[in-house]
Protein backbone atom coordinates (compact mmCIF):
# COMPACT_ATOMS: atom_id res chain seq x y z
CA UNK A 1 14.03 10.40 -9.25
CA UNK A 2 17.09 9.36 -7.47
CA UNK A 3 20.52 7.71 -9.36
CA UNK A 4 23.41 6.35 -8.57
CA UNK A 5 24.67 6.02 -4.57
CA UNK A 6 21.53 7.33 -3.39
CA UNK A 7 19.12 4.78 -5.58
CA UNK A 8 21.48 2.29 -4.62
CA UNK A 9 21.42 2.90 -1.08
CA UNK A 10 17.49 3.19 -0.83
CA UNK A 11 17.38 -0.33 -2.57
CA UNK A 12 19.64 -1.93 -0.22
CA UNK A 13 17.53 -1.09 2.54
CA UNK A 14 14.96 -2.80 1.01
CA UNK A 15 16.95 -5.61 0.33
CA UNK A 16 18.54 -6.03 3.81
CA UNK A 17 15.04 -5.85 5.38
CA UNK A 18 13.95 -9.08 3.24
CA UNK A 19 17.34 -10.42 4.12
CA UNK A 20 17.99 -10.09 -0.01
CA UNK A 21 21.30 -7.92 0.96
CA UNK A 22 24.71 -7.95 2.87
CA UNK A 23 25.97 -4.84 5.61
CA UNK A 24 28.80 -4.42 3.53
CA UNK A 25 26.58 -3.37 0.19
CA UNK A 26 25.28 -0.57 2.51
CA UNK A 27 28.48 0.09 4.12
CA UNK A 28 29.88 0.16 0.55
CA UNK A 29 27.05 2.93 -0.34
CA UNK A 30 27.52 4.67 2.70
CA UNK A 31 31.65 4.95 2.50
CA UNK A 32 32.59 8.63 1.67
CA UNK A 33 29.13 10.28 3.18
CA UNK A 34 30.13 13.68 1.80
CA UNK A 35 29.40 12.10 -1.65
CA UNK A 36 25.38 11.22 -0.88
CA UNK A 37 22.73 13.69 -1.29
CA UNK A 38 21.12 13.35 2.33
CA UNK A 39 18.15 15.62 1.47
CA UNK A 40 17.55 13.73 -2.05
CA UNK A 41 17.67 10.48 -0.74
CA UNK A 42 15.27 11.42 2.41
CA UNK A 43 12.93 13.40 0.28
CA UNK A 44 12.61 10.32 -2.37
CA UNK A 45 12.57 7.82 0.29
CA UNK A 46 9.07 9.27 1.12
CA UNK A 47 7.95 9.41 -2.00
CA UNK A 48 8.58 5.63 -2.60
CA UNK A 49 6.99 5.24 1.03
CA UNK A 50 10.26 3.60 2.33
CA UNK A 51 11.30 6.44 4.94
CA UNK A 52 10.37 3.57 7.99
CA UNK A 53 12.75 0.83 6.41
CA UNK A 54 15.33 2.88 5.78
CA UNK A 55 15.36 4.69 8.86
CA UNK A 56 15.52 1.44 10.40
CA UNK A 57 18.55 0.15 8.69
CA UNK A 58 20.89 3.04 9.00
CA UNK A 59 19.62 3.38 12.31
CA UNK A 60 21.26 -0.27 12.99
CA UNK A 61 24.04 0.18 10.84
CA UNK A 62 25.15 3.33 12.29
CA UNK A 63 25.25 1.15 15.88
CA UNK A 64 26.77 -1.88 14.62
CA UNK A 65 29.61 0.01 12.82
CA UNK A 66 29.32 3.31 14.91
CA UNK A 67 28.92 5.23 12.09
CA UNK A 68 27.85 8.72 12.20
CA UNK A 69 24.73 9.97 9.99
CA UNK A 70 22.59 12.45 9.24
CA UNK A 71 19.72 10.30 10.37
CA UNK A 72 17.23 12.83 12.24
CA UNK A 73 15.20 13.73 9.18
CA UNK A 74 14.44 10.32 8.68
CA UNK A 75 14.09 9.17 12.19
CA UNK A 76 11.69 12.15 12.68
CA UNK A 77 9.91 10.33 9.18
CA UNK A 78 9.79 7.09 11.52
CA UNK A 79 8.39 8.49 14.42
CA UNK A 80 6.00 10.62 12.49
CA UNK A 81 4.44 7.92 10.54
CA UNK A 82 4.35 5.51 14.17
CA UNK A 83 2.06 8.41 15.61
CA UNK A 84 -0.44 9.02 12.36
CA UNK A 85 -0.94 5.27 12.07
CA UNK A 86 -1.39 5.26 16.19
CA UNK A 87 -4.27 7.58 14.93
CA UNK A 88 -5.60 5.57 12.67
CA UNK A 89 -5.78 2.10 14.31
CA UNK A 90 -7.23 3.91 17.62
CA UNK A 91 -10.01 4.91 15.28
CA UNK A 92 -10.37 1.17 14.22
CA UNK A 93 -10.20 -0.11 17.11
CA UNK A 94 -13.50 1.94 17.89
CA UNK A 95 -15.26 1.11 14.71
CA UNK A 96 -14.28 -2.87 15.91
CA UNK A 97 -16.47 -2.37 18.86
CA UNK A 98 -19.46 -1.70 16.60
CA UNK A 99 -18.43 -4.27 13.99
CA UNK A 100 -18.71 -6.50 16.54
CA UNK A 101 -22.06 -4.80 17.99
CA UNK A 102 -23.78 -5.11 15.08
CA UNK A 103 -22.10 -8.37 13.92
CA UNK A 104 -21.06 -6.67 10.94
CA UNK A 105 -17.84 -8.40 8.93
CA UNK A 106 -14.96 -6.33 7.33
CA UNK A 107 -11.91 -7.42 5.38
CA UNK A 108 -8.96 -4.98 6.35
CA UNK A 109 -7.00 -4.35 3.17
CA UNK A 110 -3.90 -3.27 1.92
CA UNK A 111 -1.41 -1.33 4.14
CA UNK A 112 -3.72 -1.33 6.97
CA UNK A 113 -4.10 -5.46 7.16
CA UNK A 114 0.31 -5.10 6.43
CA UNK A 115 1.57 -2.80 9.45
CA UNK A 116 0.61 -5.46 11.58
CA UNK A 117 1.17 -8.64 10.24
CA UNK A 118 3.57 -8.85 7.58
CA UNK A 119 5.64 -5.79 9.21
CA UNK A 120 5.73 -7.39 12.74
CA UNK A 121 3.47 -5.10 14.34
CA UNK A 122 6.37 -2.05 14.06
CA UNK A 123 3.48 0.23 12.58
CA UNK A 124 5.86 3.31 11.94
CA UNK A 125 7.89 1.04 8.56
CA UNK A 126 4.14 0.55 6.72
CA UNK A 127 3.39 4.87 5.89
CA UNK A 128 -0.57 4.93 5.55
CA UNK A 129 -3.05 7.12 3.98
CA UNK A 130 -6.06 5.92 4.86
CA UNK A 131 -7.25 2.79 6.04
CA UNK A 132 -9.23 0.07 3.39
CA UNK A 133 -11.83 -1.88 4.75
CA UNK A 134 -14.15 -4.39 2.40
CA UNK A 135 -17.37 -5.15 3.21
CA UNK A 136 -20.89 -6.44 2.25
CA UNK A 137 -23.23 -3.93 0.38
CA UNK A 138 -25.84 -4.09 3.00
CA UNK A 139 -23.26 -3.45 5.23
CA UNK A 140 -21.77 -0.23 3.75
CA UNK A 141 -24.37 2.12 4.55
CA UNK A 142 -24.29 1.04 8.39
CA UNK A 143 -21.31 1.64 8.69
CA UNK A 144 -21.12 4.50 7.10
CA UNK A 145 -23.95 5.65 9.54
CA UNK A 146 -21.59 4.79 12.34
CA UNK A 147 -18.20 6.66 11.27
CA UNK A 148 -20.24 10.06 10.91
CA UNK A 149 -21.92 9.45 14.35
CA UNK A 150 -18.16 9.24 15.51
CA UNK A 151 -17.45 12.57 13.94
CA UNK A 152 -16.18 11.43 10.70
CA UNK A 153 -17.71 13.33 7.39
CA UNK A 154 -17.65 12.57 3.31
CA UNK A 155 -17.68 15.16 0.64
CA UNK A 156 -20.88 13.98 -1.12
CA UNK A 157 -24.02 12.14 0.69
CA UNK A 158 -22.86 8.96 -1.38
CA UNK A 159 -19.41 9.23 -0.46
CA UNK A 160 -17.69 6.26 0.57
CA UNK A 161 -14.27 8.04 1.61
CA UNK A 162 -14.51 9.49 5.19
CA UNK A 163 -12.06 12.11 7.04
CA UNK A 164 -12.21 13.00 10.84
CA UNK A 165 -8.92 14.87 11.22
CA UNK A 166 -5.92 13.34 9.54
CA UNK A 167 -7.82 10.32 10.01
CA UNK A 168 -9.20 8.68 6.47
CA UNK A 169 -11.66 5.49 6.22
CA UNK A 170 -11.93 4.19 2.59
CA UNK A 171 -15.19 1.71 2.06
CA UNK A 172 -15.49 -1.03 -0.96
CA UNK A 173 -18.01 -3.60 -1.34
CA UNK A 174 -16.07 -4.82 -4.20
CA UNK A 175 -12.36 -5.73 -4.15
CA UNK A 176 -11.69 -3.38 -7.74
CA UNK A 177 -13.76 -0.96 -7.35
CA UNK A 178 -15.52 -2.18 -10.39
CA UNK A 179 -18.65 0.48 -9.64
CA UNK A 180 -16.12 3.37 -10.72
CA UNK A 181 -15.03 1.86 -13.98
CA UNK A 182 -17.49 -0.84 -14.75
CA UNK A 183 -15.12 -2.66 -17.58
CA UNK A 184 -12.88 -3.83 -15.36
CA UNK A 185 -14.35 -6.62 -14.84
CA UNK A 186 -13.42 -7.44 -18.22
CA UNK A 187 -9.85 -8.23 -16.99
CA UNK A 188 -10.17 -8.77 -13.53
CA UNK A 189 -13.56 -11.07 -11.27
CA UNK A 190 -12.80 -11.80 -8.17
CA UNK A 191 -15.26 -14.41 -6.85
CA UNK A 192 -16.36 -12.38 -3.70
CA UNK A 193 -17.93 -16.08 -2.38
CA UNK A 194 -14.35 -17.29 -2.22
CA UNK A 195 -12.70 -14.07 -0.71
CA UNK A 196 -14.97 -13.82 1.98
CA UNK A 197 -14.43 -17.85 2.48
CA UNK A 198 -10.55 -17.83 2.85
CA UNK A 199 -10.82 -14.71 5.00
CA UNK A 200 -8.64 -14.85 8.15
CA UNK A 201 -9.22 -13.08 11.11
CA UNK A 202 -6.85 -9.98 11.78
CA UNK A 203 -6.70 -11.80 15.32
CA UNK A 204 -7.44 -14.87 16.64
CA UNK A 205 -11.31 -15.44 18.13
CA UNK A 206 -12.49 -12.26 16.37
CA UNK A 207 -14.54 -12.74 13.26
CA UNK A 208 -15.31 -9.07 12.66
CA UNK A 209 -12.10 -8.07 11.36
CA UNK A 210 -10.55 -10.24 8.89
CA UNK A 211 -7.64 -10.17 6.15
CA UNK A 212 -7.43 -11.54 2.61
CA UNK A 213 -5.97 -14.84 2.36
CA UNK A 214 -2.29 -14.82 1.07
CA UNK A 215 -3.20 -15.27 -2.72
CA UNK A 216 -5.44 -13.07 -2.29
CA UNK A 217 -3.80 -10.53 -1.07
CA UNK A 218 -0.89 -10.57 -3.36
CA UNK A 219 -3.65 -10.41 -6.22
CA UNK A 220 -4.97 -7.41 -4.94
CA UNK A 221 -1.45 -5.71 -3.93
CA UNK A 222 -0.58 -6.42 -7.49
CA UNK A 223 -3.81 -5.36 -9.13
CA UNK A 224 -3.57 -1.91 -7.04
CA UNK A 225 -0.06 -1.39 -7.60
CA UNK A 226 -0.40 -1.66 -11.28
CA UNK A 227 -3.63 0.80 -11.52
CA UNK A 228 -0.88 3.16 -9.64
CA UNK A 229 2.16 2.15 -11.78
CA UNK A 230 4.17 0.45 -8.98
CA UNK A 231 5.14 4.16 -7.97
CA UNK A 232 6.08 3.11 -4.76
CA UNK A 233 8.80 0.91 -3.64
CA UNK A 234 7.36 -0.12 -0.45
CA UNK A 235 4.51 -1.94 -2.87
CA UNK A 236 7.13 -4.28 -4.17
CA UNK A 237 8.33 -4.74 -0.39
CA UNK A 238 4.65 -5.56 0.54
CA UNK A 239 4.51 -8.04 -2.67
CA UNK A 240 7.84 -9.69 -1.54
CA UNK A 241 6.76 -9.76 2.36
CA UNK A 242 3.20 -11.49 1.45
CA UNK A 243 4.96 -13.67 -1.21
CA UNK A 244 6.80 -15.50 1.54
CA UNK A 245 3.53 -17.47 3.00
CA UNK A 246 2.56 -18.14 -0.57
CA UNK A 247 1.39 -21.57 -2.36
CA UNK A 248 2.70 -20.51 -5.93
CA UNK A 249 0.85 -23.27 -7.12
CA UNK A 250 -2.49 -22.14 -5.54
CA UNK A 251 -1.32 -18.49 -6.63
CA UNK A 252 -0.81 -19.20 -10.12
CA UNK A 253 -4.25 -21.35 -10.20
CA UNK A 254 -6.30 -17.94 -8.41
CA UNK A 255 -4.78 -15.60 -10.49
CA UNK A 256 -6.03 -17.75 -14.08
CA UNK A 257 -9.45 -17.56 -12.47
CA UNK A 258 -9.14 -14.12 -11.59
CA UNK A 259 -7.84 -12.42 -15.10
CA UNK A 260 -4.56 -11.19 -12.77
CA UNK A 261 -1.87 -13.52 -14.29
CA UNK A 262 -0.49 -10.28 -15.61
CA UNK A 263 -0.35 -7.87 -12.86
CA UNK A 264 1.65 -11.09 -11.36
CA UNK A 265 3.99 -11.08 -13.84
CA UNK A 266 4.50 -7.22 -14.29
CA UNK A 267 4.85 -7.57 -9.47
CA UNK A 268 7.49 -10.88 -10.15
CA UNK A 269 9.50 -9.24 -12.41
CA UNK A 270 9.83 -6.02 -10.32
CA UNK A 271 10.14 -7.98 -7.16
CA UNK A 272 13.24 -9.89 -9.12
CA UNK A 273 14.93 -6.75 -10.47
CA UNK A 274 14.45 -4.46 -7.47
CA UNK A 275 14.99 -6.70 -4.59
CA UNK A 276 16.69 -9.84 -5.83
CA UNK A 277 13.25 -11.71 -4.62
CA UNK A 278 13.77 -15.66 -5.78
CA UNK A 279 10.82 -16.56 -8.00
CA UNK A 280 10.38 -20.36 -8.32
CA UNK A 281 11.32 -21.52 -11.62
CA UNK A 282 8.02 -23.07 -12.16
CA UNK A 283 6.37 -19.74 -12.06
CA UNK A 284 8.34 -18.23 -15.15
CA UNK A 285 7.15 -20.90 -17.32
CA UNK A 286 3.42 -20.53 -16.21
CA UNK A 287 3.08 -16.61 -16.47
CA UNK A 288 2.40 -14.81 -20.03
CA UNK A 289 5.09 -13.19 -22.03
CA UNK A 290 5.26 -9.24 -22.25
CA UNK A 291 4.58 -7.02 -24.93
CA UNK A 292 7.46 -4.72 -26.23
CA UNK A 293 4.79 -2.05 -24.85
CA UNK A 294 4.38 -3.79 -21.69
CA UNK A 295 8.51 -4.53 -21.42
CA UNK A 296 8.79 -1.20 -22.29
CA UNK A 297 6.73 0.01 -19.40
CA UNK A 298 8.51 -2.44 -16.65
CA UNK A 299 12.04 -0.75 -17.90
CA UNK A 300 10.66 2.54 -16.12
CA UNK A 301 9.50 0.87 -13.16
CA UNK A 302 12.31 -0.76 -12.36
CA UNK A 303 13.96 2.45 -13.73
CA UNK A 304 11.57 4.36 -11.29
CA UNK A 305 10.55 6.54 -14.10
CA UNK A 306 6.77 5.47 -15.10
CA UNK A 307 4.08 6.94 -15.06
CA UNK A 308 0.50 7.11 -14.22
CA UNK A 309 -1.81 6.07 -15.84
CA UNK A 310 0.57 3.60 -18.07
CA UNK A 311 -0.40 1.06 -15.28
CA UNK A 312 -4.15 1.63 -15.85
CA UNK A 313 -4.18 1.49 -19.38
CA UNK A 314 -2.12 -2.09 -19.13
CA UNK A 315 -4.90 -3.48 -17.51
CA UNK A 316 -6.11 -3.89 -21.67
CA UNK A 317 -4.07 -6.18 -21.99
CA UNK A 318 -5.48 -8.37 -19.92
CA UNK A 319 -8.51 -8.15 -21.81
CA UNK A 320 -9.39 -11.39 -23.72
CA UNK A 321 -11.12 -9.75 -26.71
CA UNK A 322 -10.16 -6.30 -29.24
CA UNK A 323 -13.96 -5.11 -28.64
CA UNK A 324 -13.47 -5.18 -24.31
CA UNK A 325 -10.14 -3.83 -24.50
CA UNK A 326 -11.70 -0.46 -26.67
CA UNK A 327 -14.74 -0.39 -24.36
CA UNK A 328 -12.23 -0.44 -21.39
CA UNK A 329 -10.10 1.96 -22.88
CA UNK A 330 -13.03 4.37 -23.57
CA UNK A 331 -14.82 4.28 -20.23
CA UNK A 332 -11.35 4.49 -18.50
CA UNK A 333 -10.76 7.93 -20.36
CA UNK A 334 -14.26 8.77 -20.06
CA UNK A 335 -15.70 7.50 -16.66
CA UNK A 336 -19.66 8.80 -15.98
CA UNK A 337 -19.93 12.01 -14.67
CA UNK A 338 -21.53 10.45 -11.42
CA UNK A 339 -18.31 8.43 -11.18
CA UNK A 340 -16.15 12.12 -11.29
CA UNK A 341 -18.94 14.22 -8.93
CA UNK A 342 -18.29 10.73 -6.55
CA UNK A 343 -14.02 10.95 -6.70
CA UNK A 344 -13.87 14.99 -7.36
CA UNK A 345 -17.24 16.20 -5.83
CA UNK A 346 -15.58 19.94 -6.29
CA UNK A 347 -14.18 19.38 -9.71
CA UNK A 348 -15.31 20.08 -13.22
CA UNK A 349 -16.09 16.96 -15.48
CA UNK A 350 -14.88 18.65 -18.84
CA UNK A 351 -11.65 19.87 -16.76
CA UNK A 352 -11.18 16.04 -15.87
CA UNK A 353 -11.67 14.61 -19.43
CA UNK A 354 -9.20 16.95 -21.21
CA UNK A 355 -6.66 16.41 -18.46
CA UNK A 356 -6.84 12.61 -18.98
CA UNK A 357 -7.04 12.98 -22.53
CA UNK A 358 -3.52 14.96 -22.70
CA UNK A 359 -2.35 12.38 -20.20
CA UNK A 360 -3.15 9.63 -22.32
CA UNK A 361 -1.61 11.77 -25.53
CA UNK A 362 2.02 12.63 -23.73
CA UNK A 363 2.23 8.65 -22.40
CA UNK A 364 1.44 7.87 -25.71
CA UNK A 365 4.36 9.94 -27.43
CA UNK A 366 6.88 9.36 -25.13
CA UNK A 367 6.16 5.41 -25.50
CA UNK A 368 6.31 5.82 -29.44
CA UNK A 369 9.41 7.98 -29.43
CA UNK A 370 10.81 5.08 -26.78
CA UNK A 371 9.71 2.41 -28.94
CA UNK A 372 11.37 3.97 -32.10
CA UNK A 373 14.97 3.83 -30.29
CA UNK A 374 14.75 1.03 -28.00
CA UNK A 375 16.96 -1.65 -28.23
CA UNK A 376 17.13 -3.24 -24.80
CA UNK A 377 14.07 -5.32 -23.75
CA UNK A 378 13.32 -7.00 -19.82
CA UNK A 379 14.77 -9.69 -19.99
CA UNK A 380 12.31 -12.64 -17.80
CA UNK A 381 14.79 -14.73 -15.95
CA UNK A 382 15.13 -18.29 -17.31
CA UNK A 383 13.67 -21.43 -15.91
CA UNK A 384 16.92 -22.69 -14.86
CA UNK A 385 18.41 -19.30 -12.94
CA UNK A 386 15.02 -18.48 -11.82
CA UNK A 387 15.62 -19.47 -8.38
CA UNK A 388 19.07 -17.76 -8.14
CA UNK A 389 18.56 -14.00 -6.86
CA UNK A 390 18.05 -11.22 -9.51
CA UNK A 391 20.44 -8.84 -10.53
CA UNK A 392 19.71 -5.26 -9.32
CA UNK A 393 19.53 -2.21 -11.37
């Protein structure tokens, strides 16, 4: 966890990308160098996924001032992540050709449908995995067919998750991977229908490769971020980038029918406190009020301190009745051993369920202890200075 300069520092990057931040806050971070903790701050910057961003701001800083930094590990970060993503959209581009062969649709999520829209195409700020692709059910085994033919292999003969290198397909026929843990579908139904109708093609004149619409896609950044605890930065960067072609209106009327009004809330608020993103006032009023639990739980994101799987185990919460949010809460703990031989095809079961059972125990006593001496709750900007940027950390 970074503090202080360093935090600081990564956060302004952020900021200055979204145009939420002036030179001189960096400059101001950057004045007596000898202070900073270079290999902290580059080391943390991948973890959060933000090595690309902030590269690229000291990188112009340092010219526009003519500064002198200790840039090369995270240039080399820049141009490392440019060349694995090169890998990885060569690889699509190939699987395109048989999309389009076989006249096969697929919905590019996530980072992959990002790097090159809502990051202008500069591939090496987006840091990426694997690549998401959605698709009909039908569909998935054909295509599955067609990434081993081209050399790719699973760990199991069901296995939707394929490798070829450092190369890494995902496959989903549904949007939450509702097959995995059936229950959460008790919080969250997307209307496939409707996804597949507001699709957009990746680019123009080709219908095989689409993206989510922009409600859509900030649903599902929220929804995943949450199931991962926004441990990332760069997830609230990807919120705030996709929240600028946004009908709030239209957002706030999907995410009702979709169970995510939530996961909205928990991404606006961090969005707000991390990079001074300007949330219509209109939106405040609309979206639920927190928990102390769930307050509790935004402090240490915004603190960059929680942890998984406190995101997961939110998802209760959005959970209508006391009955769905125990039967999520058990099958979430306890997923089917088909389920575990799918995700950890070398693991052991019983290992898995007494891990996740001491996970669950330790979030649960640090939350109590926190709860017991807590006396400083997130506060939800008002109506009135919603539109005025947040305050920082």
């Amino acid at each position: 966890m970074l503090t202080g300069r360093e935090r600081e520092l990564l956060l302004t990057a952020a900021r200055l990308f979204l145009g939420n931040a002036r030179d001189d806050e960096a400059l101001s971070g950057l004045s007596g160098l000898s202070g900073l903790d270079w290999p902290s701050l580059s080391d943390v910057a991948a973890k959060e996924g933000m090595s690309g961003v902030l590269a690229l701001q000291l990188e112009r800083l340092a010219r526009t001032y003519r500064l002198n930094l200790p840039l090369e590990p995270l240039s080399l970060a820049l141009r490392g992540t440019f060349v694995a993503n090169g890998a990885l959209f060569a690889e699509l581009l190939g699987l395109r050709a048989v999309l389009q062969e076989k006249g096969i649709r697929a919905i590019l999520l996530k980072g992959g449908a990002l790097a090159t829209t809502a990051y202008g195409g500069q591939i090496g700020l987006r840091p990426l995995s694997d690549l998401d692709l959605l698709m009909q059910e039908a569909d998935l085994p054909v295509v599955r067919e067609a990434l081993l033919e081209r050399g790719f292999r699973t760990a199991s003969r069901s296995g939707t998750l394929l490798t070829k290198g450092s190369v890494m397909f995902d496959l989903h026929h549904d949007l939450i991977n509702a097959s995995r843990i059936r229950r959460r579908t008790s919080a969250f139904h997307f209307d496939g229908e409707a996804l597949w109708k507001k699709a957009v093609p990746l680019d123009p004149g080709d219908r095989s490769l689409l993206v989510l619409s922009p409600a859509h896609q900030f649903l599902h950044l929220a929804v995943h971020a949450q199931k991962h605890s926004f441990s990332r930065l760069i997830w609230f960067l990807d919120l705030a980038l996709v929240s600028r072609q946004l009908d709030w209106e239209e957002l706030l009327l999907q995410a009702q029918t979709t169970g995510t009004l939530r996961s909205v809330a928990y991404a606006a608020m961090g969005m707000a406190r991390l990079l001074r993103v300007q949330i219509p006032a209109g939106v405040w009023v609309t979206l639920p009020s927190l928990s102390r639990l769930e307050a509790r739980f935004m402090d240490a994101v915004v603190g960059r301190t929680a942890k998984e799987p406190s995101g997961e185990l939110l998802v209760a919460f959005s959970i209508p009745s006391w009955i769905g949010k125990l039967g999520y809460l058990l099958e979430f703990t306890f997923p089917r051993r088909k389920v575990l031989s799918d995700v950890f095809p070398t693991g052991s079961a019983s290992w898995f369920y007494l891990r996740r059972v001491g996970q669950i125990l330790a979030l649960a006593l640090i939350y109590l202890r926190d709860a017991l001496r807590w006396e400083n709750p997130v506060e939800v900007p008002k109506p009135d200075s919603a539109s005025r940027p947040a305050v920082g950390i």
